[in-house]
C-alpha atoms as a PDB file:
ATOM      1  CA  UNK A   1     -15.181 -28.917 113.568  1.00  0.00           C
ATOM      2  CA  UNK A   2     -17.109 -30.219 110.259  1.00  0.00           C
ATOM      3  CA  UNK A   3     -19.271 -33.558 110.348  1.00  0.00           C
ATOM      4  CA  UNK A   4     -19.977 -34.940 107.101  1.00  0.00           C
ATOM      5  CA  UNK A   5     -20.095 -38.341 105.184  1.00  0.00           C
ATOM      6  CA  UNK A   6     -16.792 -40.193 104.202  1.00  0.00           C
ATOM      7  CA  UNK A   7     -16.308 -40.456 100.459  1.00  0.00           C
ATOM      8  CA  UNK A   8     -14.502 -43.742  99.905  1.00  0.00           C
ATOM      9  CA  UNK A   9     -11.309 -42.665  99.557  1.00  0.00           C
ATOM     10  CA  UNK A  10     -11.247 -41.683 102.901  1.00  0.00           C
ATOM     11  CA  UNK A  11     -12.474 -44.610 104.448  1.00  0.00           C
ATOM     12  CA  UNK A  12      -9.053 -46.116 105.340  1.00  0.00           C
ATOM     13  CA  UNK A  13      -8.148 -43.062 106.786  1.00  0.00           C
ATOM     14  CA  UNK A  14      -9.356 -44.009 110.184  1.00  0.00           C
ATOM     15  CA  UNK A  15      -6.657 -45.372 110.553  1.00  0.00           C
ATOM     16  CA  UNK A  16      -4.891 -41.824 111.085  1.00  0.00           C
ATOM     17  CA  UNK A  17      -7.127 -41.004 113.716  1.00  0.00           C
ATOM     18  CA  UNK A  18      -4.561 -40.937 117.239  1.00  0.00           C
ATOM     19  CA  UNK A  19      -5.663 -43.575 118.909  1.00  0.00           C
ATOM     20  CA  UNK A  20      -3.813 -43.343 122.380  1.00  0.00           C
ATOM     21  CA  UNK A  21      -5.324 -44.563 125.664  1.00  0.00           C
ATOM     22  CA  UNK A  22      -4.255 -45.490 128.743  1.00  0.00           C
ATOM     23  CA  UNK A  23      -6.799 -48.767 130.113  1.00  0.00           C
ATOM     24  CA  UNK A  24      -6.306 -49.581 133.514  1.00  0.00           C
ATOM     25  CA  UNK A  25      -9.398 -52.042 133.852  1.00  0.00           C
ATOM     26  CA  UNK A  26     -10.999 -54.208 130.903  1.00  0.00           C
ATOM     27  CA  UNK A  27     -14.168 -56.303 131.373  1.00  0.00           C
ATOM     28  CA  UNK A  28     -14.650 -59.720 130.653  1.00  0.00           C
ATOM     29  CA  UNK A  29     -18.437 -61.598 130.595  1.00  0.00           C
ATOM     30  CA  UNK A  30     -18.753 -64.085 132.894  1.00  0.00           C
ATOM     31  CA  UNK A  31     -21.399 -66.119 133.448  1.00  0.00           C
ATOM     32  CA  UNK A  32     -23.448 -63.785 131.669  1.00  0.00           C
ATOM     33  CA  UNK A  33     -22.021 -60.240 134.154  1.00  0.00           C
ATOM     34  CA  UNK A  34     -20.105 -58.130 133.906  1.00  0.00           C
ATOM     35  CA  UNK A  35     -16.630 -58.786 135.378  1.00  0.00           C
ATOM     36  CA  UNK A  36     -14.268 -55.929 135.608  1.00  0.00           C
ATOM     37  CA  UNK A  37     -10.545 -56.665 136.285  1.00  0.00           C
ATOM     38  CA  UNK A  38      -7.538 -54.788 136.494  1.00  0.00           C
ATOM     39  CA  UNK A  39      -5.613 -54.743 133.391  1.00  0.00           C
ATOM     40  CA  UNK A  40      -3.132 -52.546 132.045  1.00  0.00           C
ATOM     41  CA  UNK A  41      -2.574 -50.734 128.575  1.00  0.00           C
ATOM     42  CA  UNK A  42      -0.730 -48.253 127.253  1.00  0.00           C
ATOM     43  CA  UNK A  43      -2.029 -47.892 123.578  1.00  0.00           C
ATOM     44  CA  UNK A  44       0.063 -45.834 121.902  1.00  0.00           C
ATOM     45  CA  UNK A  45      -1.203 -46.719 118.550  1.00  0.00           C
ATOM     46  CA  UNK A  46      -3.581 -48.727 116.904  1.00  0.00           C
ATOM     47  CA  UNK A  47      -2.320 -51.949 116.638  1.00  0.00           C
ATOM     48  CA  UNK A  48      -0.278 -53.395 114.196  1.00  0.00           C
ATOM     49  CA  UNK A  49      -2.463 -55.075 112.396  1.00  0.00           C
ATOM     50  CA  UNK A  50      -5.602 -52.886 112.083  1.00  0.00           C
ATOM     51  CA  UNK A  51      -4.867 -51.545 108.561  1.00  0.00           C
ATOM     52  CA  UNK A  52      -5.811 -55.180 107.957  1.00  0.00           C
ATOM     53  CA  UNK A  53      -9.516 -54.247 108.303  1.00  0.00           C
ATOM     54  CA  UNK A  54      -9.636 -51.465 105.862  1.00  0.00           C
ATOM     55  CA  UNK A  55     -11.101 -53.843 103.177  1.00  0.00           C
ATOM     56  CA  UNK A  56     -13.991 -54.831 105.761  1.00  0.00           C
ATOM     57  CA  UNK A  57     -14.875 -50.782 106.111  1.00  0.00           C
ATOM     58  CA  UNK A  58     -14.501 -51.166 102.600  1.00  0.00           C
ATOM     59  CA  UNK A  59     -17.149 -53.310 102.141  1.00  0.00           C
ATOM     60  CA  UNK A  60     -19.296 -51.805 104.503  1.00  0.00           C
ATOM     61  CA  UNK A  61     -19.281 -48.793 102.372  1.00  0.00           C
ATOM     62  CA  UNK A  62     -19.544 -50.215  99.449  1.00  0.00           C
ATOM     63  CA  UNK A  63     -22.908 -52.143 100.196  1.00  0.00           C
ATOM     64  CA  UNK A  64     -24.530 -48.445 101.336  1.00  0.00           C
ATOM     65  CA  UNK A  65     -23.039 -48.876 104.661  1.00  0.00           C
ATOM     66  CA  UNK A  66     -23.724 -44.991 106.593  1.00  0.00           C
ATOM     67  CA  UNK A  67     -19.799 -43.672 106.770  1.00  0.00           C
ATOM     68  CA  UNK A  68     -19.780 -40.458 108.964  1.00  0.00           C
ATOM     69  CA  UNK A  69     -16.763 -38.470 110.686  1.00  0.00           C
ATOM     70  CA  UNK A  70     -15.761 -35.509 112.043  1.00  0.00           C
ATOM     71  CA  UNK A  71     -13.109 -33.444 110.789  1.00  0.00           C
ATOM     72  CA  UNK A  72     -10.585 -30.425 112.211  1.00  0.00           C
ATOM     73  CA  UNK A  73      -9.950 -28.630 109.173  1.00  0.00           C
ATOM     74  CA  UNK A  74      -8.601 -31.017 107.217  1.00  0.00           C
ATOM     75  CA  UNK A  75      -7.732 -34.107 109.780  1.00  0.00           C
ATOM     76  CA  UNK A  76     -10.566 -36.670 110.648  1.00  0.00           C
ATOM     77  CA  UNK A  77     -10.630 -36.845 114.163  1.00  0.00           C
ATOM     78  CA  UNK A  78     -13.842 -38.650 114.598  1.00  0.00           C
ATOM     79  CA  UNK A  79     -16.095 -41.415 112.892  1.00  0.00           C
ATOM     80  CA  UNK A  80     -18.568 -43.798 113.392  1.00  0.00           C
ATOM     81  CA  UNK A  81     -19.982 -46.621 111.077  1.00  0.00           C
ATOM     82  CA  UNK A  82     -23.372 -47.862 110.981  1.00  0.00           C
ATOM     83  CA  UNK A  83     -23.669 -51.207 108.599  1.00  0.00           C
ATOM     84  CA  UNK A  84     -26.774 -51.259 105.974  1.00  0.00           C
ATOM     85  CA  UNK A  85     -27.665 -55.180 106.157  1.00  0.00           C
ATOM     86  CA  UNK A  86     -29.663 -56.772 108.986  1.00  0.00           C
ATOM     87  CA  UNK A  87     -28.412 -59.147 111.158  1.00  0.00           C
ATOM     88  CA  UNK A  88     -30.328 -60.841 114.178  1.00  0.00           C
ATOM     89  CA  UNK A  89     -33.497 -62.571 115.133  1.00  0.00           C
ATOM     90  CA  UNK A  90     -35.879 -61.069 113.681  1.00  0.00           C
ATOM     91  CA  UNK A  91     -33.254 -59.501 111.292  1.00  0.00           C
ATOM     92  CA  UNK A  92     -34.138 -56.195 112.801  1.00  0.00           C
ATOM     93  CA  UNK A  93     -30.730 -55.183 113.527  1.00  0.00           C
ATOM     94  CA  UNK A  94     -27.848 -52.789 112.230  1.00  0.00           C
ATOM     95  CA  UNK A  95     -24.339 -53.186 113.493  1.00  0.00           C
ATOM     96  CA  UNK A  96     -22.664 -49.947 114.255  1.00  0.00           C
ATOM     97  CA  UNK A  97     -19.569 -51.224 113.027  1.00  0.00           C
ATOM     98  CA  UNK A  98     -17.297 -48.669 113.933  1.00  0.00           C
ATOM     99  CA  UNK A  99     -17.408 -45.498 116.576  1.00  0.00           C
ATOM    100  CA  UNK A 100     -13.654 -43.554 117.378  1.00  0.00           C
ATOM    101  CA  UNK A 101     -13.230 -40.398 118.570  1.00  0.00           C
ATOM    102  CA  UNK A 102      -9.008 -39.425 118.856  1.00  0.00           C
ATOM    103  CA  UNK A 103      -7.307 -38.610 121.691  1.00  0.00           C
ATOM    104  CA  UNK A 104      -7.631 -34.748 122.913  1.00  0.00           C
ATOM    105  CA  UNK A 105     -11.146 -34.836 121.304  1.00  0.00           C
ATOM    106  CA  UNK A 106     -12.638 -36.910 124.083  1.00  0.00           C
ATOM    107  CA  UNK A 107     -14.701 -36.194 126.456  1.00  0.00           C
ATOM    108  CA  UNK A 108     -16.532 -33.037 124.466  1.00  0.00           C
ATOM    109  CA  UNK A 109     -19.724 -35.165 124.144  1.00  0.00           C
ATOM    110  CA  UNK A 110     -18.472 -36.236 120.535  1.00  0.00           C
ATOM    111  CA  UNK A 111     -19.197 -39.937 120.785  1.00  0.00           C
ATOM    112  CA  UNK A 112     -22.825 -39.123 122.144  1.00  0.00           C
ATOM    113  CA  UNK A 113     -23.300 -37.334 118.895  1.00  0.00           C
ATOM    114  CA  UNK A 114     -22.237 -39.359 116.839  1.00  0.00           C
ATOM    115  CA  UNK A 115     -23.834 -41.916 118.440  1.00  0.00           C
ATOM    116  CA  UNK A 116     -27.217 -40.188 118.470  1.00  0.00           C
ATOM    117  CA  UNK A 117     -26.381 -39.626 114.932  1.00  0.00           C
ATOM    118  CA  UNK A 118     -25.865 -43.224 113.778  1.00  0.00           C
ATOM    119  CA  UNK A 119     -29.077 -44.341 115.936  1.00  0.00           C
ATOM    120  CA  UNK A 120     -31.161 -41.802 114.029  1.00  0.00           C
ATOM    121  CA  UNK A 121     -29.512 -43.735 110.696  1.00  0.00           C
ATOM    122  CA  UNK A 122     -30.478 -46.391 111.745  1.00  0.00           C
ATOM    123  CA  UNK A 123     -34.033 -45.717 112.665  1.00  0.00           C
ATOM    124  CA  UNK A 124     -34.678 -44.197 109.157  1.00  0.00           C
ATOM    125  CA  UNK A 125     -33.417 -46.876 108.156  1.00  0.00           C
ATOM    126  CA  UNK A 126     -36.257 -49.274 109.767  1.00  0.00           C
ATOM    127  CA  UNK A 127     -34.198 -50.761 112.114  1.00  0.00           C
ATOM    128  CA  UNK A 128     -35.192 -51.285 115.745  1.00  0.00           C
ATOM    129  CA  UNK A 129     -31.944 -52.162 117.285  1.00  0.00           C
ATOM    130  CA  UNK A 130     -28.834 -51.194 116.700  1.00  0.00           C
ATOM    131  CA  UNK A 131     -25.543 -54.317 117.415  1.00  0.00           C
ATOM    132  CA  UNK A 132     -22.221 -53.046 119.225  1.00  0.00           C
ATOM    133  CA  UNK A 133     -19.142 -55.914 119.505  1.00  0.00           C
ATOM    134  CA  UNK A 134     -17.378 -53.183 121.843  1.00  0.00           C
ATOM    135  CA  UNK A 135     -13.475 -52.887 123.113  1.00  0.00           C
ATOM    136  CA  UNK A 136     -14.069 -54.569 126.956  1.00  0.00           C
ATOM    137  CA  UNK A 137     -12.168 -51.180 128.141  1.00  0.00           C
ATOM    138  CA  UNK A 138     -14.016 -49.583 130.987  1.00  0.00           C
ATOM    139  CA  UNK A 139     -13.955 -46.409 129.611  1.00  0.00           C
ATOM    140  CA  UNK A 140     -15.516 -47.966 126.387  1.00  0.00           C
ATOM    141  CA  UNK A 141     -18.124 -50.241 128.191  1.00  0.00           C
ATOM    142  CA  UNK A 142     -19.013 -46.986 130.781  1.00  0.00           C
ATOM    143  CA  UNK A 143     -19.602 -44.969 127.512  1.00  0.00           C
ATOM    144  CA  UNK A 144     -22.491 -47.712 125.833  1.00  0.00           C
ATOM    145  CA  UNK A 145     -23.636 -48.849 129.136  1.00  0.00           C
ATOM    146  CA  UNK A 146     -24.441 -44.728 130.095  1.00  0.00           C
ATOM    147  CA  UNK A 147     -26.265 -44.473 126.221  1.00  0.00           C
ATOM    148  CA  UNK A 148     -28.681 -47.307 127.272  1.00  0.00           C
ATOM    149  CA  UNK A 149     -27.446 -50.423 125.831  1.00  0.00           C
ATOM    150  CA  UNK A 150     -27.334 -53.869 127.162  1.00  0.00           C
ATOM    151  CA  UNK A 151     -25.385 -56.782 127.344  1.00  0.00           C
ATOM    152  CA  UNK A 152     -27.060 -58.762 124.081  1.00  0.00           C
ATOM    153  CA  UNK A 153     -29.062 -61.401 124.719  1.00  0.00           C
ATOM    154  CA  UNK A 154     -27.955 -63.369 121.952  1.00  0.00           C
ATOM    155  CA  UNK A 155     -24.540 -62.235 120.605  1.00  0.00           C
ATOM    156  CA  UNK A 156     -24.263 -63.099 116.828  1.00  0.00           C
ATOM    157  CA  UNK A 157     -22.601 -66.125 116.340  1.00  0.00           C
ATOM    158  CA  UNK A 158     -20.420 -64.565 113.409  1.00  0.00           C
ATOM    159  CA  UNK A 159     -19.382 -61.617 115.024  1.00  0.00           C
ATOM    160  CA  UNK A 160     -18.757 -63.344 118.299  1.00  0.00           C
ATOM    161  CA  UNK A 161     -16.573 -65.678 116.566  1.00  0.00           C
ATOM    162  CA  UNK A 162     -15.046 -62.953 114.964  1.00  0.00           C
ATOM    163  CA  UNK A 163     -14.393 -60.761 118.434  1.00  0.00           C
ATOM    164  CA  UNK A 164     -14.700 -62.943 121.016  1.00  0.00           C
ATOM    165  CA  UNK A 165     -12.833 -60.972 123.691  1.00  0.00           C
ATOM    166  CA  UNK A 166     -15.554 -57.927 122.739  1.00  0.00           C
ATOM    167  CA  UNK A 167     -19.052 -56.787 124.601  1.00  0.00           C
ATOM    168  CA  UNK A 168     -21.905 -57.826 122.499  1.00  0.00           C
ATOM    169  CA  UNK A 169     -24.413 -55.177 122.889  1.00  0.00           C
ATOM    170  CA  UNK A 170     -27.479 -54.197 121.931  1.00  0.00           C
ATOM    171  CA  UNK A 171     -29.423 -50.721 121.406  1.00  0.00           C
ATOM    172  CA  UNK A 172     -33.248 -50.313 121.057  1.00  0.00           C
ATOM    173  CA  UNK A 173     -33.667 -47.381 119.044  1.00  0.00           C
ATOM    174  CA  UNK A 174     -36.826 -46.832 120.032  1.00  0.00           C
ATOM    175  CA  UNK A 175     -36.855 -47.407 124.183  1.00  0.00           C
ATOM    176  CA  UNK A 176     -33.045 -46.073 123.941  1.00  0.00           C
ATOM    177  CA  UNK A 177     -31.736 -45.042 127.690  1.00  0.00           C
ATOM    178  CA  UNK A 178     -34.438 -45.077 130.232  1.00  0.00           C
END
């Protein structure tokens, strides 16, 4: 396995990266918990429309945006995203736009890396939190919860508007998981 940055033209390959999951339970917030209900889903795919955000990873990259993935030989298998402008209150915050690892490359400690990886990023560059709009899977909410992050206390109004169904979370990159 060889981590290194994306070069642009690679960027929309993401999109190759096997994406299968089985979700049994999906979380919704309600009045400000945690609410986990059964819920069934057999992706088999990404969904039909996710090419559709290729020029938004675009973008990210293109404004210095921190593009990172793993590869097996020659197949990326793994990424994560980390955003270069601030967002919150103060505007101390990076969004970590994007985190995947593919299916029969789970559970090796992968996301953790890259993860770890993208916090460091993020620290360098002079950020103190890092943003996560998150899939309300259980698998994917167990997975930020267990790295130390927190429900947000004040989701961003354009990315909550733009993934409302998501977990707006937060990361301090300096108190991380206690």
């Amino acid at each position: 396995m060889i981590g290194r940055a994306l070069q642009r033209n690679e960027v929309a390959s993401v999109w190759d990266i096997d994406r299968r999951e089985v979700i049994d339970n999906i979380y919704y917030l309600v009045d400000g918990k945690l609410d986990l209900r059964p819920e069934h889903y057999d992706m088999r795919g990404w969904p039909p429309n996710a090419a559709e955000s290729t020029p938004m990873l675009l973008d990210c990259y293109d404004r210095g945006g921190w593009c990172y993935g793993l590869f097996d030989a020659s197949r990326l298998v793994a990424v994560v995203m980390l955003e270069s402008k601030f967002i919150g209150k103060p505007a101390d915050m990076l969004q970590l736009l994007f985190l995947h690892v593919g299916y029969g490359y789970r559970d090796r400690g992968l996301g953790r890396q890259l993860f770890a990886q993208a916090a460091a990023v993020a620290r360098e560059r002079g950020a103190r939190r890092m943003y996560i709009s998150a899939t309300p899977s259980e698998h994917t909410i167990h997975f930020y919860l267990g790295l130390g992050c927190v429900l947000s206390p004040a989701p961003e109004p354009e990315l909550l508007a733009l993934e409302p169904n998501d977990i707006h979370l937060e990361y301090d990159l300096y108190e991380g998981s206690r």
